[in-house]
Structures are given as structure tokens and as C-alpha cells.
Protein backbone atom coordinates (compact mmCIF):
# COMPACT_ATOMS: atom_id res chain seq x y z
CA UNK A 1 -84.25 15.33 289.17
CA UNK A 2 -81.64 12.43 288.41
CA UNK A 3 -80.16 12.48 285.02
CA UNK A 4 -78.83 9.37 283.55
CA UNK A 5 -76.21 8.86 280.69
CA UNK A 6 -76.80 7.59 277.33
CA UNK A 7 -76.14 4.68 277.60
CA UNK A 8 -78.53 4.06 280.95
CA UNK A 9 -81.61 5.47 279.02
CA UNK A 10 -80.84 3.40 275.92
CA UNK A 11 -80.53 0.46 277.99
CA UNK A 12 -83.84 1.30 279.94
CA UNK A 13 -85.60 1.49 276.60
CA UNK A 14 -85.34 -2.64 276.64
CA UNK A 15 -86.94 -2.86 279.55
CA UNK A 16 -90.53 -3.07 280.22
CA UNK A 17 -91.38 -1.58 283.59
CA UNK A 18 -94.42 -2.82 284.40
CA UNK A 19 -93.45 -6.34 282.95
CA UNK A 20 -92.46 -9.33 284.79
CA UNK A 21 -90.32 -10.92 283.18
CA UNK A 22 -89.55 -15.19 283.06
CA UNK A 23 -86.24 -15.72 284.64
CA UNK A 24 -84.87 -16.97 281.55
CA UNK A 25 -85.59 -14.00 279.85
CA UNK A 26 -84.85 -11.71 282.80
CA UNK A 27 -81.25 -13.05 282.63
CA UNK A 28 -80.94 -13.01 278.71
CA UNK A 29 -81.86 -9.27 278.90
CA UNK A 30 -79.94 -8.21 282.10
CA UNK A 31 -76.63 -9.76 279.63
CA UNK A 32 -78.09 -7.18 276.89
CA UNK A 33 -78.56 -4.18 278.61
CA UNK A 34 -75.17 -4.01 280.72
CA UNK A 35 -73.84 -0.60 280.14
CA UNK A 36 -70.24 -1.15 281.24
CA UNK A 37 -67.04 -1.42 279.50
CA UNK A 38 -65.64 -3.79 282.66
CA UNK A 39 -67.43 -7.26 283.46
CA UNK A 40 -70.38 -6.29 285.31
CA UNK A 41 -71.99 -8.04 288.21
CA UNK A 42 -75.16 -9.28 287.58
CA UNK A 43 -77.42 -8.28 291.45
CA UNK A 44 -80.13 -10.04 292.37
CA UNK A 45 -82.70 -8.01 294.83
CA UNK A 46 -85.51 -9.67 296.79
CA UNK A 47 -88.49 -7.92 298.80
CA UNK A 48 -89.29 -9.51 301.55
CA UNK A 49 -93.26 -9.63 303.85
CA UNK A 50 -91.01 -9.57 307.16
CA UNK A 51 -90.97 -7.12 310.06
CA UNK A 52 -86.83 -6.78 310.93
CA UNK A 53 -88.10 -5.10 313.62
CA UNK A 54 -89.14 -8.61 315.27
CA UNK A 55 -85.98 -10.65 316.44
CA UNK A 56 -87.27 -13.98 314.87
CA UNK A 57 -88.30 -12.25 311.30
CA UNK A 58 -84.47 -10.72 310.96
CA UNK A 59 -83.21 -13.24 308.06
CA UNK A 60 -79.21 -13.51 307.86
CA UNK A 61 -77.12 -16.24 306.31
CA UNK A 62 -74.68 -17.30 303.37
CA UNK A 63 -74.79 -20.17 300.91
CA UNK A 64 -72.65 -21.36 298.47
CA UNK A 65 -73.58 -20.09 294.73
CA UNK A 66 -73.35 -23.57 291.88
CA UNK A 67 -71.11 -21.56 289.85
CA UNK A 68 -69.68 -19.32 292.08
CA UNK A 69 -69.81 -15.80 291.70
CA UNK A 70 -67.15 -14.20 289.55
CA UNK A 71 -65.18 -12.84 292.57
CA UNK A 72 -61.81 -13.43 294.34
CA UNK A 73 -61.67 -12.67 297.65
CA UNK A 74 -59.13 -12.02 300.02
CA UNK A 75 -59.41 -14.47 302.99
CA UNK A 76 -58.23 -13.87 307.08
CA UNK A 77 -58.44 -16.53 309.01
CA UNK A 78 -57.92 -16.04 313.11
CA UNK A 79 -57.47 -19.38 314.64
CA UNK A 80 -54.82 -21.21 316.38
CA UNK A 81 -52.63 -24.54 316.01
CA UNK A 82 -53.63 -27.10 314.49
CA UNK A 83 -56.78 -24.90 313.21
CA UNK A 84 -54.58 -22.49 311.25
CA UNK A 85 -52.51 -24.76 309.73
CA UNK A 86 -55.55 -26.44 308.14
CA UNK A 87 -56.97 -22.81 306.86
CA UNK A 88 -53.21 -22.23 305.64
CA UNK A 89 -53.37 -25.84 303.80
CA UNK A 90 -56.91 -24.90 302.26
CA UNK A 91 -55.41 -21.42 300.84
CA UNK A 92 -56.11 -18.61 303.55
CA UNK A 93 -54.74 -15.42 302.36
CA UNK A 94 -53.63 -14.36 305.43
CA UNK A 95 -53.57 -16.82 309.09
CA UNK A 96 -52.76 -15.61 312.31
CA UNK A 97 -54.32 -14.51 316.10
CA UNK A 98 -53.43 -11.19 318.00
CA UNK A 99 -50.80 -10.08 316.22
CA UNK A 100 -53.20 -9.82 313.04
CA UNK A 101 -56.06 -8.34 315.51
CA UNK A 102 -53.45 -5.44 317.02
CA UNK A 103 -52.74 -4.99 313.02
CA UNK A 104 -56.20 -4.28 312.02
CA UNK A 105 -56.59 -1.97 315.17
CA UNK A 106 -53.14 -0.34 315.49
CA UNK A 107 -52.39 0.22 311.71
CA UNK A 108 -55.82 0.63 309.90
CA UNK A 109 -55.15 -2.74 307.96
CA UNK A 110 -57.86 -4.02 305.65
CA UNK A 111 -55.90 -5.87 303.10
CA UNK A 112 -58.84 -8.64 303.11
CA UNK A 113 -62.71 -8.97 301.86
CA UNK A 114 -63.77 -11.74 304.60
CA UNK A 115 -62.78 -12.61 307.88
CA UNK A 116 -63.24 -16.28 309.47
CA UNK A 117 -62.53 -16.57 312.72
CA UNK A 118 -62.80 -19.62 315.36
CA UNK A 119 -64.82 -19.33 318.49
CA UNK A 120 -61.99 -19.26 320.95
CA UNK A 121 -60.70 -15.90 319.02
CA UNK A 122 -63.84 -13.95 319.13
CA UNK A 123 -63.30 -12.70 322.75
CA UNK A 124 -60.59 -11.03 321.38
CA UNK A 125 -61.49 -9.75 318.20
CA UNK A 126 -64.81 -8.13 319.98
CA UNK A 127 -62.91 -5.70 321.22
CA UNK A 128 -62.93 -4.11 317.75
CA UNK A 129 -66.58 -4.63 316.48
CA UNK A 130 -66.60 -1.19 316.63
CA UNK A 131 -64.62 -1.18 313.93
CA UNK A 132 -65.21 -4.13 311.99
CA UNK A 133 -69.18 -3.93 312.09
CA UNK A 134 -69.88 -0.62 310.48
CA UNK A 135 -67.45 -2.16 307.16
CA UNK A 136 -69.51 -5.65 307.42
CA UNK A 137 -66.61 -7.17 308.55
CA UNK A 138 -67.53 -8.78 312.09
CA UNK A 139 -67.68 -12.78 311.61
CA UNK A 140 -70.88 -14.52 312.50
CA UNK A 141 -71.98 -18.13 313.09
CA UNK A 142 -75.27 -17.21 311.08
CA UNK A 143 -73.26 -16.77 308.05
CA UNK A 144 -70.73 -19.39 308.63
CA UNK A 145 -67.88 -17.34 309.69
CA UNK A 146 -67.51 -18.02 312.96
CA UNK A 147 -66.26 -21.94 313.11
CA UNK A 148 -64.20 -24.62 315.05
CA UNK A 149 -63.49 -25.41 311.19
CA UNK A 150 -62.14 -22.38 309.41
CA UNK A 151 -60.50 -25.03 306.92
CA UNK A 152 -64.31 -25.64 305.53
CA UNK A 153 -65.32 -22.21 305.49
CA UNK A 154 -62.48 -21.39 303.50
CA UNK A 155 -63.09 -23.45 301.08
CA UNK A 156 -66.61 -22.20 300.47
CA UNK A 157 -65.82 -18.84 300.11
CA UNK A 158 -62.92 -19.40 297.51
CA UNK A 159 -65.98 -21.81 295.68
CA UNK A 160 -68.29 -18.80 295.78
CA UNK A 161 -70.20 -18.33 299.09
CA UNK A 162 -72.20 -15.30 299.56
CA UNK A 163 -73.56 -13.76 302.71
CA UNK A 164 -77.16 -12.46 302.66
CA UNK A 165 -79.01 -10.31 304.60
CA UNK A 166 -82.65 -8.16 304.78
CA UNK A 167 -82.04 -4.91 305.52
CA UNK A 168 -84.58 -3.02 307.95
CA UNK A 169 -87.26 -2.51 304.62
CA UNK A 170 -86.80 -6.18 304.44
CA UNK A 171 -84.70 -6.42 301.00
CA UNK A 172 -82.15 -8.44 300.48
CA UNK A 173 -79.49 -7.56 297.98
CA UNK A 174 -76.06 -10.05 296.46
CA UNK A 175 -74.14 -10.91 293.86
CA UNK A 176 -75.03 -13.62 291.59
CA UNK A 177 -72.69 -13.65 288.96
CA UNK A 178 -71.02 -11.90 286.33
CA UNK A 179 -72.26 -10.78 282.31
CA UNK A 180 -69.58 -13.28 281.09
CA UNK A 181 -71.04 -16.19 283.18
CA UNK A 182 -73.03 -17.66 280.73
CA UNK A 183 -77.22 -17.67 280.91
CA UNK A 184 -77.73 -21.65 282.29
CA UNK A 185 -74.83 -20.36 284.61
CA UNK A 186 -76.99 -17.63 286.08
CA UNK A 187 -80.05 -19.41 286.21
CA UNK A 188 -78.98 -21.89 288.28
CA UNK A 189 -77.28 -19.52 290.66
CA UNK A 190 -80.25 -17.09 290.66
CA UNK A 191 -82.47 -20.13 291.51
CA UNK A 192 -80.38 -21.41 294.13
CA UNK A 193 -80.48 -18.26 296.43
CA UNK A 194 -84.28 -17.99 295.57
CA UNK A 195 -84.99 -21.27 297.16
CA UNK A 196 -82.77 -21.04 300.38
CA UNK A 197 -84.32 -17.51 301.01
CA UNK A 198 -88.01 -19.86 300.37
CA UNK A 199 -86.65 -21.73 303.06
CA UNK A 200 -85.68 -19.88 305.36
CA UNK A 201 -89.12 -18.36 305.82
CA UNK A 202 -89.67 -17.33 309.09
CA UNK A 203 -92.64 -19.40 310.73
CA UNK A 204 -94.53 -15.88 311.86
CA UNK A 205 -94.58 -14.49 308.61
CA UNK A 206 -98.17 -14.30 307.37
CA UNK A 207 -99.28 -13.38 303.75
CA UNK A 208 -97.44 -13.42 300.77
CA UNK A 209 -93.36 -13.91 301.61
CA UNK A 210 -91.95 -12.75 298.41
CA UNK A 211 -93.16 -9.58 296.97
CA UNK A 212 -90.66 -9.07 295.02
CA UNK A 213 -87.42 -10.28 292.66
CA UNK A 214 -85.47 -7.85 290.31
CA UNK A 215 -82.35 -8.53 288.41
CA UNK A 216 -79.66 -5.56 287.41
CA UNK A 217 -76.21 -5.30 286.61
CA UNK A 218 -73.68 -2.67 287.72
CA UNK A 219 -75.24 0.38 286.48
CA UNK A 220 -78.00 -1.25 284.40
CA UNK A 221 -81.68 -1.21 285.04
CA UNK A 222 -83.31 -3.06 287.03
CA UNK A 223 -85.75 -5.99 285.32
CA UNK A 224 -88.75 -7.38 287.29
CA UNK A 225 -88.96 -11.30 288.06
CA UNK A 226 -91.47 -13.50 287.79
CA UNK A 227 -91.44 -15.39 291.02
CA UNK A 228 -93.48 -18.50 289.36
CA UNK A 229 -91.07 -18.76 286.78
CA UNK A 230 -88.26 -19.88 289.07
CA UNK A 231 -88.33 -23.56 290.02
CA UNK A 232 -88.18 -24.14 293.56
């Protein structure tokens, strides 16, 4: 049987399990019951009616969070001429073709969180899916990482874009913020990805799409949703 710490259980003790909580509220008492000494993320997780198993049902993309989401990351960008001068000019971490590709493969290097990558150089960097997949790693036009415009995507990341996708019990798990980020701040960020998700209903689904929404931060307990009280 899992034991939790002290400062879990006390934190649980907030939290009404069989409640469903008004976003508003949700938020407000995810920023209360963070147990960490750091600045927690603040998670959002969303149950899904699909069947991953079916090829139009299997629901992948990103999206650009209103107020970002609290995290820096460290950009690659493999394109070529005049292509990876703009990603340099828009503040690429790190810009190159093979030589960055034989450095990833050769020397183990994973000095960066997201790689975007142009459709000429994916030929080339398929050769090491292999290694690239299992880490979530492999750029993909679904989630705006494969582009004839790495300048763009770029850009969105460093403003806060998030990739999203339902695993094979049809969840879907990201980032929506921090505890510091204030509670309109989170709101409007856990509202955002809400909607597009809404959205991007696949046409075959039948019966109710959502199921369910929880909110948690890093090591807190999770805090149930009330999908009408989100306005989409």
C-alpha cells in the first residue's frame, strides 16, 4: 500500500473527492494545496470517449497557452539557408543540419527540450527515430514541428506552446502553468486547451466526449473539474 508524506495527506484533506469542483475554485485550491518548496506546475488531465486504437480517433496536436506556461525551453532548429538564419534571428538555441544530426547520434547529445525541423531535413533525421521517439523528441507536422517556417514555430514555443496528446486509455496530460501564475492567469490557459481539445473532436466519436477534467500540481492531489463550469 502507497504511503504518502505529511504534507500530501494534509493537502488531500482540502480536497473533496467526490466533488466537482468550478474551475475557479479548482484553480484557487490547486494554488493552496501545492506541497512543494520549488514553483510547482500546475497539470491539467483530460479523459477522453475515444478509441486510440482507431487511426481517425488518435488526437495529437500543440497550441499556444495565453500566458504561456512558466517554462524555458531549449530550442534546435534543423533547417538550411535562408531558413536557419530566420530561426537564428527569432532566438533558436541551437541551428544547424547534419552536423547537429551526427551529434545527437554519435555523441548522445540532448542539450535541448524541442526539436523543429523543416521538411527537406526529415529524410535525414529519420534515420534516428529510433532514438528520438522513445524521449518524445521526433518532430511532427501534427504538432507544428515539422515546417517550411521554423522562424514561426520558434516563436510559439518561446511564447508558450504545448504539445498534447491521448495516450492509448485516451487521457491527455500538459502543463498549464505554474502556482505563481496568478488565478485569471490559469483560467484562461486552462480554458484555452479545454476548448481546442472540444474542437478537435473526432467526427466518429459517439456519446459523451469529455468524461473527465482534473487539475494537480507537482506532487499535489488531484481536484475534479466541472466541465460546465468552463466557458467554451
Amino acid at each position: 500500500m502507497r504511503k504518502y508524506g505529511k504534507k500530501y495527506v494534509e493537502a488531500s484533506s482540502k480536497v473533496e473527492k467526490s466533488k466537482n469542483y468550478e474551475l475557479t475554485e479548482a484553480v484557487k485550491l490547486a494554488k493552496e494545496t501545492s506541497t512543494t518548496k520549488f514553483d510547482s506546475s500546475v497539470e491539467l488531465a483530460i479523459k477522453l470517449n475515444i478509441d486510440t486504437k482507431k487511426a481517425d480517433q488518435q488526437l495529437r496536436g500543440s497550441l499556444v497557452l495565453p500566458n504561456g506556461n512558466g517554462k524555458t525551453k531549449r530550442i534546435l532548429v534543423l533547417a538550411k539557408g535562408a531558413q536557419a538564419e530566420a530561426a537564428k534571428a527569432a532566438g533558436a538555441d541551437f541551428v544547424g543540419e547534419m552536423e547537429l544530426i551526427d551529434k545527437i547520434a554519435n555523441e548522445n547529445w540532448f542539450e535541448f527540450d524541442v526539436i523543429i525541423a523543416t521538411p527537406e531535413m526529415m529524410p535525414a533525421l529519420g534515420k534516428i527515430g529510433k532514438v528520438l521517439g522513445p524521449k518524445g523528441l521526433m518532430p511532427n507536422p501534427k504538432t507544428g514541428t515539422v515546417t517550411p517556417t521554423p522562424e514561426k514555430a520558434v516563436e510559439d514555443v518561446k511564447k508558450g506552446m504545448i504539445e498534447y496528446r491521448a495516450d492509448s486509455y485516451g487521457n491527455i496530460h500538459c502543463s498549464v502553468g505554474k502556482v505563481s501564475f496568478d488565478e485569471k492567469a490559469l483560467v484562461e490557459n486552462i480554458t484555452y486547451v479545454v476548448s481546442t481539445i472540444v474542437k478537435a473532436k473526432p467526427a466518429t466519436v459517439k456519446g459523451k466526449y469529455i468524461q473527465n477534467i482534473s487539475l494537480s500540481t507537482t506532487m499535489g492531489p488531484g481536484i475534479h473539474v466541472d466541465e460546465n463550469s468552463i466557458d467554451m
